[in-house]
PDB file of N, CA and C in Angstrom:
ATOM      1  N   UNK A   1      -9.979  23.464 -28.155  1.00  0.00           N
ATOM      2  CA  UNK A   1     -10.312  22.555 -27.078  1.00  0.00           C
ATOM      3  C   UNK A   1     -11.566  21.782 -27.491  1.00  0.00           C
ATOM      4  N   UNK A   2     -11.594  20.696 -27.237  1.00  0.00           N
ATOM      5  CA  UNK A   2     -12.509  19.576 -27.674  1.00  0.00           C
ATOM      6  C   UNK A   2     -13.865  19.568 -26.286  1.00  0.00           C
ATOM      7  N   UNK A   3     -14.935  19.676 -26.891  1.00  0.00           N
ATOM      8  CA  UNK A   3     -15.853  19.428 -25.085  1.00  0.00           C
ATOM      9  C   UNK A   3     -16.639  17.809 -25.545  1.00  0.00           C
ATOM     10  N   UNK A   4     -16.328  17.232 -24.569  1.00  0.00           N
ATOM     11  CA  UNK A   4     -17.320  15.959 -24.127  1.00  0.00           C
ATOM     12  C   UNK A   4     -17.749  16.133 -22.888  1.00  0.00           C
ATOM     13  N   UNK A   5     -18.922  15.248 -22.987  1.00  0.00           N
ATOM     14  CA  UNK A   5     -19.969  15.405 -22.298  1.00  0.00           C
ATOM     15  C   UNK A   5     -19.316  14.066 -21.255  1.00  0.00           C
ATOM     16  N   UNK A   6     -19.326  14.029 -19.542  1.00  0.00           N
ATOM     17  CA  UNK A   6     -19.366  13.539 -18.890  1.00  0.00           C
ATOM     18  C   UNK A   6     -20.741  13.531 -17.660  1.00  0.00           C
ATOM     19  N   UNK A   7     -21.059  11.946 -17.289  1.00  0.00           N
ATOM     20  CA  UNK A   7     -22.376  12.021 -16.930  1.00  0.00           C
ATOM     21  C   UNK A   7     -21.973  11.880 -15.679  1.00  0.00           C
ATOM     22  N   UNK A   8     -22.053  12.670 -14.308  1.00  0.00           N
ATOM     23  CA  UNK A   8     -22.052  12.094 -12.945  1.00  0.00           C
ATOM     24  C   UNK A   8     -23.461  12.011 -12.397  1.00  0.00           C
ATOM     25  N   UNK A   9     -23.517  11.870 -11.204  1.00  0.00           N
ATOM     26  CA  UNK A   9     -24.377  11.451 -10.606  1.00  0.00           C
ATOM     27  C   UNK A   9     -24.625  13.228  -9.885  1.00  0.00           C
ATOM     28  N   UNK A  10     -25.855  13.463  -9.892  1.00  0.00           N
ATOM     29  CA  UNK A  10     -25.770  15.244  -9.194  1.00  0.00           C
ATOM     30  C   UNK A  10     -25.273  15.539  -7.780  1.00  0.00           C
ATOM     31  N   UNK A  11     -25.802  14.700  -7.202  1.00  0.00           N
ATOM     32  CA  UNK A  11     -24.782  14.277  -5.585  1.00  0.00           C
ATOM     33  C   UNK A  11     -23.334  14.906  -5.609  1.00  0.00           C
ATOM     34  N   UNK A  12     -22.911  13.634  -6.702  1.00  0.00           N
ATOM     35  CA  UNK A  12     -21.523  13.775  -6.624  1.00  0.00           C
ATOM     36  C   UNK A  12     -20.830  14.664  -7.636  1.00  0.00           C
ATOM     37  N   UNK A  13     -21.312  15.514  -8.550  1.00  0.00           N
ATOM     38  CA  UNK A  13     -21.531  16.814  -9.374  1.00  0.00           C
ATOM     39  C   UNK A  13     -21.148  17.962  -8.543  1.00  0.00           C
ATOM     40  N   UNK A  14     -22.299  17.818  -7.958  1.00  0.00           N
ATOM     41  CA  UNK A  14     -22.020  18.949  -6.731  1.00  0.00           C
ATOM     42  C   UNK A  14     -21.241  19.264  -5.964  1.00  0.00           C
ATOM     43  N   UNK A  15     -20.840  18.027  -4.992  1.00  0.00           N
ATOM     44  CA  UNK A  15     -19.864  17.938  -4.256  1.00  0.00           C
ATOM     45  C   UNK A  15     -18.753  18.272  -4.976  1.00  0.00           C
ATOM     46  N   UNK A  16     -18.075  17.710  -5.811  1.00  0.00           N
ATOM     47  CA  UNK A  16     -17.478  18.182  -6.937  1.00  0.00           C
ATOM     48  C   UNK A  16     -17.002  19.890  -7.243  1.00  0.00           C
ATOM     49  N   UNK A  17     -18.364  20.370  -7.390  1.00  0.00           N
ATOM     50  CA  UNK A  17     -18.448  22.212  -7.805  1.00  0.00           C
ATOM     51  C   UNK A  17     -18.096  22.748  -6.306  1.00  0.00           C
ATOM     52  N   UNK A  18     -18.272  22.208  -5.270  1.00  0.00           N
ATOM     53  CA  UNK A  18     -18.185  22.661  -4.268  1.00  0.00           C
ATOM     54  C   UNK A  18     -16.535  22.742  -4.080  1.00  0.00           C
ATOM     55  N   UNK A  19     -16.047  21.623  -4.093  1.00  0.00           N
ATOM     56  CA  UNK A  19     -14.751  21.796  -4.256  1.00  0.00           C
ATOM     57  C   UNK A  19     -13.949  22.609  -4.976  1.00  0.00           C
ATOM     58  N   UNK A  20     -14.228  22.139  -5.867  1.00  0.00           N
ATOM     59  CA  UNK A  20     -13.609  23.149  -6.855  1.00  0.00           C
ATOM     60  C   UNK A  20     -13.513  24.944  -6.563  1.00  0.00           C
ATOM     61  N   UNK A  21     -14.663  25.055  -6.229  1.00  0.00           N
ATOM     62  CA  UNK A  21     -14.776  26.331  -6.040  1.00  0.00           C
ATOM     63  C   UNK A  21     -14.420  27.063  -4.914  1.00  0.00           C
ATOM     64  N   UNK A  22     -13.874  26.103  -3.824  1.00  0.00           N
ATOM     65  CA  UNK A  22     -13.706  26.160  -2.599  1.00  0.00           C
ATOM     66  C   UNK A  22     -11.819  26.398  -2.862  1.00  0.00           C
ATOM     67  N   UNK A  23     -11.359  25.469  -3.929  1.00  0.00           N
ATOM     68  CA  UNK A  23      -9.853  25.801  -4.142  1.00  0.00           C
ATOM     69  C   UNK A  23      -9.974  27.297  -5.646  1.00  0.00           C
ATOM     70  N   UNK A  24     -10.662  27.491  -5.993  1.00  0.00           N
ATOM     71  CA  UNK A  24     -10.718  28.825  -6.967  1.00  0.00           C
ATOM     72  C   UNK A  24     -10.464  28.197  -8.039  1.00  0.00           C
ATOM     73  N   UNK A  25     -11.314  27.386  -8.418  1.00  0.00           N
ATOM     74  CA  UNK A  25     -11.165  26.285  -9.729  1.00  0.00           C
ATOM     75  C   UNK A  25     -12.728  26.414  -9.837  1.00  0.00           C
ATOM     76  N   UNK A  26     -12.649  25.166 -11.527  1.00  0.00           N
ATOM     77  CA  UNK A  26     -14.034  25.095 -11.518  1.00  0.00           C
ATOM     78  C   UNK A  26     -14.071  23.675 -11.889  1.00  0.00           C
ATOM     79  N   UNK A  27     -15.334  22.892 -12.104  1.00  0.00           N
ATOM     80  CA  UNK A  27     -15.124  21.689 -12.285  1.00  0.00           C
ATOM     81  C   UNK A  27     -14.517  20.972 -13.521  1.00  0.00           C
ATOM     82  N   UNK A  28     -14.232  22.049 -14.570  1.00  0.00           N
ATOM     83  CA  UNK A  28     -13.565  21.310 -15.839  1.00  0.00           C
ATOM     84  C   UNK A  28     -12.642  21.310 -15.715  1.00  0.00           C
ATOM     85  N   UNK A  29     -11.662  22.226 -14.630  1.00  0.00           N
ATOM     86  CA  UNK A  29     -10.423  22.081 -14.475  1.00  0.00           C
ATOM     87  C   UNK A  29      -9.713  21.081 -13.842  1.00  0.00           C
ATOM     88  N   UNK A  30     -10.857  21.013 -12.885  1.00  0.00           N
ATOM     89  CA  UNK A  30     -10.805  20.154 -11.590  1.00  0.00           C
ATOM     90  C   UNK A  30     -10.735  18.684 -12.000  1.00  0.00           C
ATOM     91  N   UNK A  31     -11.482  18.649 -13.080  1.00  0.00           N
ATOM     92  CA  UNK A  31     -11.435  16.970 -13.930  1.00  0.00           C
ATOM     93  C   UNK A  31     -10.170  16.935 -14.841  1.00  0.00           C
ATOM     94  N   UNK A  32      -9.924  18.408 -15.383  1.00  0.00           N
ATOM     95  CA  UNK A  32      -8.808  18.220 -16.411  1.00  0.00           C
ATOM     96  C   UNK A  32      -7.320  17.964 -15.941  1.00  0.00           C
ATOM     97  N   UNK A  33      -6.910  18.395 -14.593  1.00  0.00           N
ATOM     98  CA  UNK A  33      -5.549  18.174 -13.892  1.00  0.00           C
ATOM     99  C   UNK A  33      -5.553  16.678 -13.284  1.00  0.00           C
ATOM    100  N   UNK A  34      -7.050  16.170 -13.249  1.00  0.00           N
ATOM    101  CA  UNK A  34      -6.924  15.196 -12.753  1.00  0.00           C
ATOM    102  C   UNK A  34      -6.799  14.282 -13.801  1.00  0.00           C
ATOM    103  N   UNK A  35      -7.317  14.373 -14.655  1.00  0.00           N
ATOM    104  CA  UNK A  35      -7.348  13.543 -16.063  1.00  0.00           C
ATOM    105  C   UNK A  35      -5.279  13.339 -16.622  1.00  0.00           C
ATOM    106  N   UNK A  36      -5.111  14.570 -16.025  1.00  0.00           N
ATOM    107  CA  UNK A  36      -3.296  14.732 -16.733  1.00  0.00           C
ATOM    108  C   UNK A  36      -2.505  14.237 -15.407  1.00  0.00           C
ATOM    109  N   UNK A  37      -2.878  13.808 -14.320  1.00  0.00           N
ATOM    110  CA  UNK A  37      -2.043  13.484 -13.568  1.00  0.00           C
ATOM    111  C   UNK A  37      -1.923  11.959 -13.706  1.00  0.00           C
ATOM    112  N   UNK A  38      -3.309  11.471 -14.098  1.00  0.00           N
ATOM    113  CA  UNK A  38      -3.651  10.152 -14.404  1.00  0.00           C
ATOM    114  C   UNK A  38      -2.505   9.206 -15.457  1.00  0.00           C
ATOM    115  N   UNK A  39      -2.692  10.253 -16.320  1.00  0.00           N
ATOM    116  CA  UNK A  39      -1.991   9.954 -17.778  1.00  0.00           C
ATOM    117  C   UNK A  39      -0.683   9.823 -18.017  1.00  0.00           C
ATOM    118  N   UNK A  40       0.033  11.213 -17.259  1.00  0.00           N
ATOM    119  CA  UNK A  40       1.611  11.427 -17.131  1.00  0.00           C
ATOM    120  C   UNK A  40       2.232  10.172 -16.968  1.00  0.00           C
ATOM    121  N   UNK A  41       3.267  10.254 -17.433  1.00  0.00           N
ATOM    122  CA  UNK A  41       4.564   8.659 -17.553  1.00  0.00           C
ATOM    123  C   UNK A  41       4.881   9.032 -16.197  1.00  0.00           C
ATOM    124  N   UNK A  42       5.288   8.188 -15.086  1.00  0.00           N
ATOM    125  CA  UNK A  42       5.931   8.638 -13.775  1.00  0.00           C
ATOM    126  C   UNK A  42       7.292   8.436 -14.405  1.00  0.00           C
ATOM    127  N   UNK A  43       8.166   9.007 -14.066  1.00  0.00           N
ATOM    128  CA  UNK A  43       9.717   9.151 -14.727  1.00  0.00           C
ATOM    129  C   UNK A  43      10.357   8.379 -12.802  1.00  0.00           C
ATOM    130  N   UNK A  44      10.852   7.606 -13.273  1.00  0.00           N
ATOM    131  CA  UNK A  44      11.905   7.140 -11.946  1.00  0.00           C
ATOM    132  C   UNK A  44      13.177   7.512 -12.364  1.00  0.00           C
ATOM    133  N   UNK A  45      14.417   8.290 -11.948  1.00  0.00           N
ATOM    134  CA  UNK A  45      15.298   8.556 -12.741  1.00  0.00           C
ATOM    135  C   UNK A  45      16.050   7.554 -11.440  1.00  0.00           C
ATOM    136  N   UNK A  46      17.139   7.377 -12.102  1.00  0.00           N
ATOM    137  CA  UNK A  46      18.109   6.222 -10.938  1.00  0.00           C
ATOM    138  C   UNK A  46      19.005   7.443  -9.819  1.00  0.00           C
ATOM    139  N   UNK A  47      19.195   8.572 -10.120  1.00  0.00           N
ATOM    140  CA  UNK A  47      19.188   9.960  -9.358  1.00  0.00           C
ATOM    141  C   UNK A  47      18.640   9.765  -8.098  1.00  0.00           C
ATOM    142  N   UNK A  48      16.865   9.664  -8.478  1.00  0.00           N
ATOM    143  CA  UNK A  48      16.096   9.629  -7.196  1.00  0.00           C
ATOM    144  C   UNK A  48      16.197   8.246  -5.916  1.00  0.00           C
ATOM    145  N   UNK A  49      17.026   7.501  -6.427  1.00  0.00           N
ATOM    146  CA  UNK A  49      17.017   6.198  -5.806  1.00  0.00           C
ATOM    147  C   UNK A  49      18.188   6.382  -4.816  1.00  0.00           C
ATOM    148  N   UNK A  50      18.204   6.874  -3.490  1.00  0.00           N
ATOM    149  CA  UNK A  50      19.275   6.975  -2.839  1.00  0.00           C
ATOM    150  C   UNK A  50      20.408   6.154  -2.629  1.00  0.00           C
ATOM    151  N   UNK A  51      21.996   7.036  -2.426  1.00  0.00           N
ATOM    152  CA  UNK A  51      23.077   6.391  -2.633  1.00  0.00           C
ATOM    153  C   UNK A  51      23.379   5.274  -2.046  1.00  0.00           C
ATOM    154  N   UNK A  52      22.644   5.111  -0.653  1.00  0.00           N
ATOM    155  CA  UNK A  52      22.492   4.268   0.183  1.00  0.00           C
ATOM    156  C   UNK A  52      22.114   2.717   0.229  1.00  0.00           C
ATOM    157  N   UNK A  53      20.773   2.606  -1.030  1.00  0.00           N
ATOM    158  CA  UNK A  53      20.179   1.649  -1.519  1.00  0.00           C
ATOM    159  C   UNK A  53      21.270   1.303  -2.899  1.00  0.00           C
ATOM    160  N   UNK A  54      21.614   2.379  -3.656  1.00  0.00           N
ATOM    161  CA  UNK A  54      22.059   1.703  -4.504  1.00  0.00           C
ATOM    162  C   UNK A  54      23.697   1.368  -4.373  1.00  0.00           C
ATOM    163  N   UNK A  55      24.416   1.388  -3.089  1.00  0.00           N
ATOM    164  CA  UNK A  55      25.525   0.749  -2.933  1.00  0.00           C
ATOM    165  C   UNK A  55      24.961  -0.302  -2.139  1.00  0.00           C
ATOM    166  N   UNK A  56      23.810  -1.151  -2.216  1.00  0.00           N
ATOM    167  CA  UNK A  56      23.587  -2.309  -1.676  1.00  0.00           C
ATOM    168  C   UNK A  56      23.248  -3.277  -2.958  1.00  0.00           C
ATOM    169  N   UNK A  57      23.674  -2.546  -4.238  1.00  0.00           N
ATOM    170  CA  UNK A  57      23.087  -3.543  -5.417  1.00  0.00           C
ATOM    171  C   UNK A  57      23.916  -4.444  -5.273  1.00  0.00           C
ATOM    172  N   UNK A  58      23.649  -5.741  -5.395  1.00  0.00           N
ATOM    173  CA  UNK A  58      24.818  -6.923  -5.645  1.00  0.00           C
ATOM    174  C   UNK A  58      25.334  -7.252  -4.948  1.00  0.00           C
ATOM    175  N   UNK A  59      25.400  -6.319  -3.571  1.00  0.00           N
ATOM    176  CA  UNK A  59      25.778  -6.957  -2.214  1.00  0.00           C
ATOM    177  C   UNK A  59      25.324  -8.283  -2.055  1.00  0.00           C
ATOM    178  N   UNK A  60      24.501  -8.724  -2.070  1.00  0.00           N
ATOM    179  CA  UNK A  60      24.223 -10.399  -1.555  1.00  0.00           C
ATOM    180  C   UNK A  60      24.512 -10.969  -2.065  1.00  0.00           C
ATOM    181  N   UNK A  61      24.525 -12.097  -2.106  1.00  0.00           N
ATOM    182  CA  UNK A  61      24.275 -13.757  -3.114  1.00  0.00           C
ATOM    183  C   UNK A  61      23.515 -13.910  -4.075  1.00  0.00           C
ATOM    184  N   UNK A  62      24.089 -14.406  -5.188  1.00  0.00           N
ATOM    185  CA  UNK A  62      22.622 -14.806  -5.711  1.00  0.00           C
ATOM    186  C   UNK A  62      21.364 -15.695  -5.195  1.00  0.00           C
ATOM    187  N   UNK A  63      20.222 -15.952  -5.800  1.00  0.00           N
ATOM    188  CA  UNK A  63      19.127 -16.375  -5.368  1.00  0.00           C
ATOM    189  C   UNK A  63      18.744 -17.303  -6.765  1.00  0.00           C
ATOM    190  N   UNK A  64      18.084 -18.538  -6.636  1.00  0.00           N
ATOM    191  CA  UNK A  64      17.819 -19.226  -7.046  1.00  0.00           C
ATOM    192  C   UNK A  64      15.981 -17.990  -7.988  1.00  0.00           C
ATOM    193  N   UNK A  65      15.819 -18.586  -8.564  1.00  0.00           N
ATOM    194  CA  UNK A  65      14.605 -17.925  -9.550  1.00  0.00           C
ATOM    195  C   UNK A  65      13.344 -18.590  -8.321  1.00  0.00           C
ATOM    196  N   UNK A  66      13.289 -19.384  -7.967  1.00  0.00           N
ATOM    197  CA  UNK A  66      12.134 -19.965  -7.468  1.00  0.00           C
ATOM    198  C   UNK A  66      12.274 -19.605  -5.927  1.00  0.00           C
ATOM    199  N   UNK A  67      13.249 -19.096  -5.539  1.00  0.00           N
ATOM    200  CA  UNK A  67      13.694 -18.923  -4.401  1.00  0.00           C
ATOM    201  C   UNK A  67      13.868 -17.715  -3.787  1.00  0.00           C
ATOM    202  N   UNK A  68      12.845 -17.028  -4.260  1.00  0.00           N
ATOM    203  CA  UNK A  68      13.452 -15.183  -4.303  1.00  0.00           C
ATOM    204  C   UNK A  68      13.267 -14.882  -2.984  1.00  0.00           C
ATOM    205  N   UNK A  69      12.376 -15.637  -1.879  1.00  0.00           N
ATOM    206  CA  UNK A  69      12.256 -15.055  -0.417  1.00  0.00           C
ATOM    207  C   UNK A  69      12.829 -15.653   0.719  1.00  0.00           C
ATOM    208  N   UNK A  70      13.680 -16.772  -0.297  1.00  0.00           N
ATOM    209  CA  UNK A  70      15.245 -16.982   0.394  1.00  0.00           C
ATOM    210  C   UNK A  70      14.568 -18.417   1.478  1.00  0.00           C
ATOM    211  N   UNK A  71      13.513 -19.007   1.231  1.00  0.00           N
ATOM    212  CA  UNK A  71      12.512 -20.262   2.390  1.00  0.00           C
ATOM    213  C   UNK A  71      13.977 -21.594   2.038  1.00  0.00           C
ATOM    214  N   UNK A  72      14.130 -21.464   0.972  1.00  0.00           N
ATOM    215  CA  UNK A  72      14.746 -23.005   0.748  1.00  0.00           C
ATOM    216  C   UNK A  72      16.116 -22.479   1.138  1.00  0.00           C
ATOM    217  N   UNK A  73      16.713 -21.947   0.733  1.00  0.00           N
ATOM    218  CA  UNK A  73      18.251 -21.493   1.652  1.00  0.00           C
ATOM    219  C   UNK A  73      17.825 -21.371   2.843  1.00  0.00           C
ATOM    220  N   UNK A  74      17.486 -21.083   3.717  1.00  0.00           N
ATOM    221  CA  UNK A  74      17.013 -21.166   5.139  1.00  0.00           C
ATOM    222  C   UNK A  74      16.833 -21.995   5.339  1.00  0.00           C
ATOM    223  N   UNK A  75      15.651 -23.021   4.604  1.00  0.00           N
ATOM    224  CA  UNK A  75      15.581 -24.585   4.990  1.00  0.00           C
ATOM    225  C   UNK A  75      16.971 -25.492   4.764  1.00  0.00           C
ATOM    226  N   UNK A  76      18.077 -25.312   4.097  1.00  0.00           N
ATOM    227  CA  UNK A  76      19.027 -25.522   4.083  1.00  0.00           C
ATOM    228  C   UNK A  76      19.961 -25.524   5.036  1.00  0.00           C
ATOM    229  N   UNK A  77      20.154 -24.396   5.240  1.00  0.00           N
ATOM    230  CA  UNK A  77      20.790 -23.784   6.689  1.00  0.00           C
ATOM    231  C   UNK A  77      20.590 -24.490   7.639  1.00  0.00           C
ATOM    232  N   UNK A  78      19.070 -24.675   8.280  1.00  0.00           N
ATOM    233  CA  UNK A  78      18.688 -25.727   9.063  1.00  0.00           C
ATOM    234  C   UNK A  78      19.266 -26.654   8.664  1.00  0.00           C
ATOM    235  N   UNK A  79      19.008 -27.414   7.903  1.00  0.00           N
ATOM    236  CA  UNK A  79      19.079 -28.972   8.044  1.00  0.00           C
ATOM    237  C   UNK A  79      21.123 -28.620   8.294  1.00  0.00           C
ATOM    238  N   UNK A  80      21.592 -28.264   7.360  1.00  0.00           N
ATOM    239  CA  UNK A  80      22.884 -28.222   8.033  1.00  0.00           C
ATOM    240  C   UNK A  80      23.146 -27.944   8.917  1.00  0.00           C
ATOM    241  N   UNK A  81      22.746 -26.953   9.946  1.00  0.00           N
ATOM    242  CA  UNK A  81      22.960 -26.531  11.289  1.00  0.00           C
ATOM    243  C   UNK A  81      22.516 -27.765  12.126  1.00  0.00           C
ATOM    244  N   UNK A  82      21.497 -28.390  12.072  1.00  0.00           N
ATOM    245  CA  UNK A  82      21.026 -29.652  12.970  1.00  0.00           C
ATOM    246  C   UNK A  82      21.387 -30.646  12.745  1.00  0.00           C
ATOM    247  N   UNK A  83      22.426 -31.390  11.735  1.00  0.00           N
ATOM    248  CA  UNK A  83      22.436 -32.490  11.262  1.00  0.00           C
ATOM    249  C   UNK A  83      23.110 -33.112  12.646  1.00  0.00           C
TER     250      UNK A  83
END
């Protein structure tokens, strides 16, 4: 195991040890799970994406690239609906 030196502020050091020690940790641990939660790849697997959402893929229309929140098809709509 490699040690570096990290500088906090003693305030917030403390508060820190307090915690830690309050869950039955200590503060190198307490930095080190946090350091690996930081780091981890989040994995999205298409599994986790419910069946629900993903039998709505492709359901719609396409959409213009500039048009993704659908203002100018709507402004469309209008003007055809009122002409």
């Amino acid at each position: 195991m490699e040690t570096t030196q990290v500088f906090l502020d003693k305030h917030l050091a403390d508060i820190a040890r307090l915690y830690a020690e309050q869950r039955g940790s200590n503060l190198t641990e307490l930095i080190e799970s946090y350091l690996l939660q930081l780091t981890q790849k989040k994995k999205t697997d298409r599994a986790e994406v419910p069946d629900v959402v993903l039998s709505l893929l492709g359901a719609g229309e396409p959409v213009e690239e500039d048009d993704l929140n659908g203002r100018k098809a709507y402004y469309e709509h209008l003007k055809e609906k009122y002409k």
